[in-house]
Protein backbone atom coordinates (compact mmCIF):
# COMPACT_ATOMS: atom_id res chain seq x y z
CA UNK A 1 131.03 24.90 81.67
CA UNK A 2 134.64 26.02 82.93
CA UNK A 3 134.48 28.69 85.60
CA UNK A 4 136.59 30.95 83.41
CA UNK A 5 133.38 30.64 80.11
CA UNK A 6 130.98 31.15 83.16
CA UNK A 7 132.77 34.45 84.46
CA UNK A 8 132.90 35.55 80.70
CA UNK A 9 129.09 34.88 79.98
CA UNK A 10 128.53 36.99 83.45
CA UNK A 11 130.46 39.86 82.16
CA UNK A 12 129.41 40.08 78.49
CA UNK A 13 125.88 40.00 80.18
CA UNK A 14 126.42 43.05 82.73
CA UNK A 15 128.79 44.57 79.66
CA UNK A 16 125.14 44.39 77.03
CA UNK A 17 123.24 45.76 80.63
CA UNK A 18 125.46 48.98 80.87
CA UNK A 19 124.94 49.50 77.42
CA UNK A 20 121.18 49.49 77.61
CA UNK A 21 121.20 51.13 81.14
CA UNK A 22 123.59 53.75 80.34
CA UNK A 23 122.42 54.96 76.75
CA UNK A 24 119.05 54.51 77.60
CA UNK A 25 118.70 52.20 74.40
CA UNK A 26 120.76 48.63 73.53
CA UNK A 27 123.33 49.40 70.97
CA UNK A 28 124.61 47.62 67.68
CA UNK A 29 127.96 48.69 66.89
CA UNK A 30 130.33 47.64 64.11
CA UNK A 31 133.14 48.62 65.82
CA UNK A 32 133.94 47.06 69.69
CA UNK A 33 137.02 46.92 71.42
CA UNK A 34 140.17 45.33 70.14
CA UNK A 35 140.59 42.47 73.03
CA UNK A 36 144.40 42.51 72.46
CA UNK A 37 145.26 46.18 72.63
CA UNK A 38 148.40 47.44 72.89
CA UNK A 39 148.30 51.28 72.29
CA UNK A 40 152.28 51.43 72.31
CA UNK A 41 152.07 49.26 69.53
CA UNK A 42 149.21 50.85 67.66
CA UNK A 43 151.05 54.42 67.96
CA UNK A 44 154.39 52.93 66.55
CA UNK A 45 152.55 51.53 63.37
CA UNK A 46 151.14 54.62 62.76
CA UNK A 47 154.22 56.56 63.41
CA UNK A 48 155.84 54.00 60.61
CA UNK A 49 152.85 54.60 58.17
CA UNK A 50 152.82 58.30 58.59
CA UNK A 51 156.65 58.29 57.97
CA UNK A 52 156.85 56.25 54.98
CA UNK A 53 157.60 57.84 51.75
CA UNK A 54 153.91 57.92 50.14
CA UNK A 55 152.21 57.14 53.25
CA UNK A 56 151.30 53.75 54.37
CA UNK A 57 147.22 54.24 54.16
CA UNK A 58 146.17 50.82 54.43
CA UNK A 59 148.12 50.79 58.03
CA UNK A 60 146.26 53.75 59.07
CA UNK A 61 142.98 52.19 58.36
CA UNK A 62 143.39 49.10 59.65
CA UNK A 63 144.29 50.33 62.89
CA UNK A 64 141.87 53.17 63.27
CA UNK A 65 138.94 51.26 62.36
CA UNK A 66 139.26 48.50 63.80
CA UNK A 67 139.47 50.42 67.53
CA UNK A 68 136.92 52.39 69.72
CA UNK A 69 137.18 56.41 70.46
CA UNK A 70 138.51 55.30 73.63
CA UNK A 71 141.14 53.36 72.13
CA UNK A 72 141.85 55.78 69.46
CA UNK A 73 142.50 58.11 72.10
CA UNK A 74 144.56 56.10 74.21
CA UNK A 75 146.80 55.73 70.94
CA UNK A 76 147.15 59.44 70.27
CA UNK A 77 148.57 59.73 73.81
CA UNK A 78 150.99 57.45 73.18
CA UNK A 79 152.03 58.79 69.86
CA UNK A 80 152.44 61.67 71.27
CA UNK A 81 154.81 60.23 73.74
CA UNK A 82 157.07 58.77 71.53
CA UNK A 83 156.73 61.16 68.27
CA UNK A 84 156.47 64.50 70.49
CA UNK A 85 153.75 65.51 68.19
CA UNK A 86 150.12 65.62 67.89
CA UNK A 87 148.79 62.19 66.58
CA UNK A 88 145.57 64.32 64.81
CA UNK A 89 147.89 67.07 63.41
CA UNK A 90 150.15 64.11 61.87
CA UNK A 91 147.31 62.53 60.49
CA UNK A 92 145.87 65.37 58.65
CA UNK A 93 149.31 66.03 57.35
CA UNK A 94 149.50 62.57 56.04
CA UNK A 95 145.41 62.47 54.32
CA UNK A 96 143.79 63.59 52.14
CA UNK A 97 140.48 63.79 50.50
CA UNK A 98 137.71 61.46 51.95
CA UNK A 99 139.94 58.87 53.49
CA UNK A 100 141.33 62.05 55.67
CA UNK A 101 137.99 63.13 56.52
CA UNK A 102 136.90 59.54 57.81
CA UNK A 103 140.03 59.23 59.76
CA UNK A 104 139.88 62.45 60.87
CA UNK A 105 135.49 62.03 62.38
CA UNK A 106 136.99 58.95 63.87
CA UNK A 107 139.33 60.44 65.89
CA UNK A 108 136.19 62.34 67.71
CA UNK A 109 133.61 60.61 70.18
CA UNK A 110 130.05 60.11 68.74
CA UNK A 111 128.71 63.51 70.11
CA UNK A 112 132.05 65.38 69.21
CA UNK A 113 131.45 64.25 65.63
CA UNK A 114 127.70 65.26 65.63
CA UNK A 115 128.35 68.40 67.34
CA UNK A 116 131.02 69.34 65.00
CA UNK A 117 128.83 68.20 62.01
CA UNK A 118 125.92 70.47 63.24
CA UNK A 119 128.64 73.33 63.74
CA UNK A 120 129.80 72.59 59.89
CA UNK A 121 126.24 72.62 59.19
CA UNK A 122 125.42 76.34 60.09
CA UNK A 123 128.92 77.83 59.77
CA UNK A 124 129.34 80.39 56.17
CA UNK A 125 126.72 81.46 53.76
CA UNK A 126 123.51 79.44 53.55
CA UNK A 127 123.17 76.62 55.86
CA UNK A 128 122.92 73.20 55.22
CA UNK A 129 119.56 72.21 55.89
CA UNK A 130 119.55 68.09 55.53
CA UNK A 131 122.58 67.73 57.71
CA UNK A 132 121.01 69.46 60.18
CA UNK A 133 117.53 67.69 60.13
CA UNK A 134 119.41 64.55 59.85
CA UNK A 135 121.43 64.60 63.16
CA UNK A 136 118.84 66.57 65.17
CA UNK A 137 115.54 65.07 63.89
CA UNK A 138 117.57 61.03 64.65
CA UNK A 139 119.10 61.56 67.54
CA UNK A 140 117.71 60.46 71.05
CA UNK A 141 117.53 62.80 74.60
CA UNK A 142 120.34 61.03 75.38
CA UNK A 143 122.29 61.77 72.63
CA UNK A 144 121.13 65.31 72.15
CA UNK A 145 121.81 66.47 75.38
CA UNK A 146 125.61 65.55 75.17
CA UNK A 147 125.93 66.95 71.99
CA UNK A 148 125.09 70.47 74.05
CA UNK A 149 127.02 69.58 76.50
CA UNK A 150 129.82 68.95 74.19
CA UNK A 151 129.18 71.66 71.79
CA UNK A 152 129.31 74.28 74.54
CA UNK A 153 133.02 72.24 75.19
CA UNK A 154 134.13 72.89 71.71
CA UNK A 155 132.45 75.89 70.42
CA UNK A 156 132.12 78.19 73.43
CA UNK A 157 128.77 78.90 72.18
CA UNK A 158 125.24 77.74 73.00
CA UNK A 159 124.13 75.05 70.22
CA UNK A 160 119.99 76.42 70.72
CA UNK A 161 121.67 80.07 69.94
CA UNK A 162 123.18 78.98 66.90
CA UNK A 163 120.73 77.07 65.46
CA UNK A 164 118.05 79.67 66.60
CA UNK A 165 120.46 82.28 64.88
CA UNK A 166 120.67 80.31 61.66
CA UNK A 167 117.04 79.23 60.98
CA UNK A 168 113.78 80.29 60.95
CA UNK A 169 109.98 80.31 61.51
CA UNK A 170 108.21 76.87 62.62
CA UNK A 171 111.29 74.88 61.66
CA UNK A 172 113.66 76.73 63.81
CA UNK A 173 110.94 76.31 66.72
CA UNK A 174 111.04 72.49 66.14
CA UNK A 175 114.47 71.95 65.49
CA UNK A 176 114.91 74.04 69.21
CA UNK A 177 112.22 71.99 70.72
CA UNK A 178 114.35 68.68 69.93
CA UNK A 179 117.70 70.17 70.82
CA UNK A 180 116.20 71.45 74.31
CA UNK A 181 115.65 67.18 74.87
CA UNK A 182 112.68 67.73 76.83
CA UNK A 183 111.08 64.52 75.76
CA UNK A 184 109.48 62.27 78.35
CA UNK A 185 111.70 58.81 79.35
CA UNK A 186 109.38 55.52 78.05
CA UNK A 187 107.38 54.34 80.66
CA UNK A 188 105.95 51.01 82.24
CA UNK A 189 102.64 52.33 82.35
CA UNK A 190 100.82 52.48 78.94
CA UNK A 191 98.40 55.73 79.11
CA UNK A 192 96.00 54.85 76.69
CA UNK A 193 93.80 57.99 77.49
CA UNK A 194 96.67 60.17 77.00
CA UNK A 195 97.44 58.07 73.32
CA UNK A 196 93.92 58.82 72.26
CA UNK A 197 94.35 62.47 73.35
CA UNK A 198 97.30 62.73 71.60
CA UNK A 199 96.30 61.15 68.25
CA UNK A 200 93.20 63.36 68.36
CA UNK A 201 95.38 66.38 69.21
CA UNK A 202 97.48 66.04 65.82
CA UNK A 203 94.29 65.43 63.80
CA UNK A 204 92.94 68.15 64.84
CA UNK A 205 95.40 70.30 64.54
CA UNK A 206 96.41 69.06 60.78
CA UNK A 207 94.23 67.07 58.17
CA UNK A 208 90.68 67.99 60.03
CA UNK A 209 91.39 71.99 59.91
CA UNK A 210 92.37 74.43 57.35
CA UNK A 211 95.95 75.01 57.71
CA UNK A 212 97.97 73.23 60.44
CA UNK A 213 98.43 73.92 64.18
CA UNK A 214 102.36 73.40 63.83
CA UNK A 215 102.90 74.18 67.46
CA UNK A 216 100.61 71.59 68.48
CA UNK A 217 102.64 68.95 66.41
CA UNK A 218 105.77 70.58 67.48
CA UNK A 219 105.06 69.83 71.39
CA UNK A 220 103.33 66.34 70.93
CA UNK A 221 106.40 65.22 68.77
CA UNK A 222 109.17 66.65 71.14
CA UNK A 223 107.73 66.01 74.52
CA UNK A 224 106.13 62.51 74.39
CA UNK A 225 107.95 59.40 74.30
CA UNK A 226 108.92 57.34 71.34
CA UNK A 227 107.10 54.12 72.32
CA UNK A 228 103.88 56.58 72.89
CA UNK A 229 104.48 58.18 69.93
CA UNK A 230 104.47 54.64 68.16
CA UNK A 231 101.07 54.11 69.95
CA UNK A 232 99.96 57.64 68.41
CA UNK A 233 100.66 56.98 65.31
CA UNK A 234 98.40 54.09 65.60
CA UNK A 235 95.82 55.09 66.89
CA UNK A 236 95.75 58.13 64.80
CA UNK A 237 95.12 56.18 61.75
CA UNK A 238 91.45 55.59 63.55
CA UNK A 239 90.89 59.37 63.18
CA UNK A 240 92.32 60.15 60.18
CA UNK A 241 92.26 59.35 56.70
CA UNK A 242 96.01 59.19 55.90
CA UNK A 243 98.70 57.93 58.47
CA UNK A 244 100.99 60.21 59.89
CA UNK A 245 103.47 60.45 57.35
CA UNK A 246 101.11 60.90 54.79
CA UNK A 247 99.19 63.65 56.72
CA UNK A 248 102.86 65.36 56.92
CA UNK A 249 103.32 65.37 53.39
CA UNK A 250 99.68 66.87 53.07
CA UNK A 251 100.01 69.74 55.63
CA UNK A 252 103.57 71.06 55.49
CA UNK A 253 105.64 71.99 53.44
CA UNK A 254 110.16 72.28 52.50
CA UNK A 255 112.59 71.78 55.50
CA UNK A 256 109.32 71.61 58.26
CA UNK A 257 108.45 68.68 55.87
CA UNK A 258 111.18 67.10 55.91
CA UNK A 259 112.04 67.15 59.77
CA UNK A 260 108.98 65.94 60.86
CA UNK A 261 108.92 62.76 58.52
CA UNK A 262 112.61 62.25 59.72
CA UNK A 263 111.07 62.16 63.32
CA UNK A 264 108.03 59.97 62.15
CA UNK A 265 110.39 57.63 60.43
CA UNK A 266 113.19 57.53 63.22
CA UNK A 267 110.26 56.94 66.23
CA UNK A 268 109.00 54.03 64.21
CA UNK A 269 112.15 52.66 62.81
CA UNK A 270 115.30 54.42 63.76
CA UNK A 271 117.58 51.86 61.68
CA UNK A 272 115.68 51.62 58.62
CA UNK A 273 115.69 55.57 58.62
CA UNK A 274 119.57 55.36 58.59
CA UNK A 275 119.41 52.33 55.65
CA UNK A 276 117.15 54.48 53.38
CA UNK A 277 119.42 57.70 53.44
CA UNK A 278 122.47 55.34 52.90
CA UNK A 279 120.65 53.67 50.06
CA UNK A 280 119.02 57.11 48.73
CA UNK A 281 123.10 57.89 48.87
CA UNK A 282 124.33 55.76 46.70
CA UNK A 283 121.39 55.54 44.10
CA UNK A 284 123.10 58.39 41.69
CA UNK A 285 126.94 57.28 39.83
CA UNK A 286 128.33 59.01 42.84
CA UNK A 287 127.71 58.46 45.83
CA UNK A 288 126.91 61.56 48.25
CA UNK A 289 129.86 61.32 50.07
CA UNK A 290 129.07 63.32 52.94
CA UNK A 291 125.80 61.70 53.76
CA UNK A 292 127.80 57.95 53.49
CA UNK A 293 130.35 59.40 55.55
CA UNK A 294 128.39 60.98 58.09
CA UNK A 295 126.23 57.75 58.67
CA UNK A 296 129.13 55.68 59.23
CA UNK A 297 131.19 57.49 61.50
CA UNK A 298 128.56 58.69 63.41
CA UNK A 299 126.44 55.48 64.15
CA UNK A 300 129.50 52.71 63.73
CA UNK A 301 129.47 52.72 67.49
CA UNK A 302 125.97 52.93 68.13
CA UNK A 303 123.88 51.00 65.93
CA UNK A 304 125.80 50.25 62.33
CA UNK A 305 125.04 46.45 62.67
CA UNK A 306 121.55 47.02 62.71
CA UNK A 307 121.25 49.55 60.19
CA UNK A 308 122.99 46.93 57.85
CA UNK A 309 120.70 44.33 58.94
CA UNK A 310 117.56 46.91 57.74
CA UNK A 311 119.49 47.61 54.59
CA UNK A 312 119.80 44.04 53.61
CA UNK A 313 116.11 43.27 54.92
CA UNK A 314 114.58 46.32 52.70
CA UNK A 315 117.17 46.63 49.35
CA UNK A 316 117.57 43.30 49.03
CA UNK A 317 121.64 43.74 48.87
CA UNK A 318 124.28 44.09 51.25
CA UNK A 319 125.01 47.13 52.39
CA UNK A 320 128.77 46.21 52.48
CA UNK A 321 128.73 45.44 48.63
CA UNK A 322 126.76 48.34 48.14
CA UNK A 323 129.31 50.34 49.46
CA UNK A 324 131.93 48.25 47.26
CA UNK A 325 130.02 49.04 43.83
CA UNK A 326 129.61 53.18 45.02
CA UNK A 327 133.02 53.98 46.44
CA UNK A 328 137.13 53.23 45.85
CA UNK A 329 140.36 53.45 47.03
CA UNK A 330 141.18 54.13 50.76
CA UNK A 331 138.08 55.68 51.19
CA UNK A 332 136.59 52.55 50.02
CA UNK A 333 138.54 50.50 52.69
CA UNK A 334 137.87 52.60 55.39
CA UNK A 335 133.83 52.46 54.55
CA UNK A 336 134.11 48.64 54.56
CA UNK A 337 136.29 47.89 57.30
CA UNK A 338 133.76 50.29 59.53
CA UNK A 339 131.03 48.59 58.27
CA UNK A 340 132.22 45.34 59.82
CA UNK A 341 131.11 42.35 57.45
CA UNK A 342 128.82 41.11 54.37
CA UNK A 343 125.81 40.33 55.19
């Protein structure tokens, strides 16, 4: 082995260890870094595709997927140094429709996007309910805290206030018990004492009583780990006559309901959770736009490959061709180039 292979080897290595180290979890994206990147370059094209008469789409897209946020950014500063304008401005001029908002959720880092989505979420009349449960319920400590960090950046506001402001009774509590990110970091040691405490705990507080000790569930669920929680879970199974899931469905009720058998679902499998709402997306003639939308943009730099790797495992189809049959046009395109390959 060349020494040049060798130093490669030792850098994709300690590239995959700051990954792991520095999200807390490894991560599966669809979309890495373009090895040959030339932002001057990237900037002109999409000066020239903005500019033609009609708009050059396919341009647009190939560029913009096929780059990181970081690159993406680096290209709007250099757009903006040759076009004196503002790359995102341009760009909205240019779009439309759901190839404009892809381009445009690109053009923000991972927590920017979820932050924003969350702030789209609760903003108006009448808030939408599953966007909310599915960013906050799916997301990791990690992740949540920088999407407070970074909503306080955009907003000016405090993301517990406006969520506390915009919902209600036990679901409000849980939804602020996530977005505080108190929950404990995984551990070496495995506590079996405090598993079989636990397990009991949620019994107790749910299929063995009348009624249901939310705030009980609320704490074990926000506070523990996830590979304790997967432990619970088990073990819980010894105490009760349904599994978790199922106990869910028997004790609670509407939005409560549904965020706690996101957070079930995401602590046992966080991928297949994304592959289910991406196939329950695209099971009508049309597919729910914003939920296919929000999955790809969101996660293409986190985890996409593995989610498609679920969705082929469990729907016996490609996720890439099921994107093909559900979608067209640029927005098609876009979808497909982010999701990175057939499987």
């Amino acid at each position: 082995m060349g020494v040049k292979s060798r130093m490669a080897m030792v850098s994709e290595f300690l590239g995959q260890l700051t990954l792991q180290l520095g999200g807390g979890e490894p991560t599966y994206p669809t979309v890495v870094p373009e090895p040959n990147f030339d932002p001057d370059k990237d900037a002109a094209r999409i000066e020239t595709a903005i500019k033609t008469k009609g708009v050059d789409e396919q341009t647009i897209i190939d560029v913009l997927t096929k780059r990181t946020y970081n690159q993406r950014r680096e290209i709007a500063f250099a757009y903006e140094r040759r076009a004196k304008k503002d790359m995102i401005s341009a760009l909205k001029g240019a779009l439309s429709g759901s190839l404009e908002t892809v381009i445009l959720g690109l053009m923000k880092s991972t927590a920017q996007y979820d932050a924003s989505e969350i702030k789209a979420s609760i903003k108006g009349l009448g808030t939408d309910e599953e966007s909310l449960i599915d960013i906050v319920c799916s997301r990791s400590n990690a992740e949540l805290t920088e999407i407070r960090k970074v909503y306080k950046e955009l907003f000016k506001k405090d993301l517990e206030k406006d969520v506390a402001g915009d919902t209600s009774g036990d679901f409000a509590k849980l939804l602020l018990a996530l977005v505080e990110a108190k929950r404990a970091e995984p551990s070496s040691v495995i506590d079996y004492q405090k598993i079989d405490e636990d397990a009991r705990a949620l019994y107790d507080a749910g299929v063995k009583r009348k009624g249901t000790d939310v705030k009980c569930w609320i704490s074990i669920m926000s506070e523990r780990s996830v590979p304790h929680l997967q432990k619970v879970f088990e073990r819980y199974k010894s105490y009760s006559p349904y599994d978790m899931q199922e106990s869910i469905r028997k004790e609670v009720k509407g939005d409560l309901e549904k965020s706690f058998l996101t957070l079930v679902q995401c602590f046992e499998n966080k991928q297949l959770y994304f592959a289910n709402r991406l196939q329950d997306a695209m099971k009508s003639k049309g597919a729910k736009e914003k939920v296919l939308t929000r999955i790809t943009v969101s996660r293409c730099e986190v985890d996409l490959k593995k989610i498609r790797q679920e969705f082929k495992a469990h729907h016996g189809k490609s996720l890439y061709q099921t994107i093909a049959e559900h979608t067209k046009g640029d927005y098609q395109r876009a979808l497909l180039s982010l999701c990175g390959g057939d499987d």
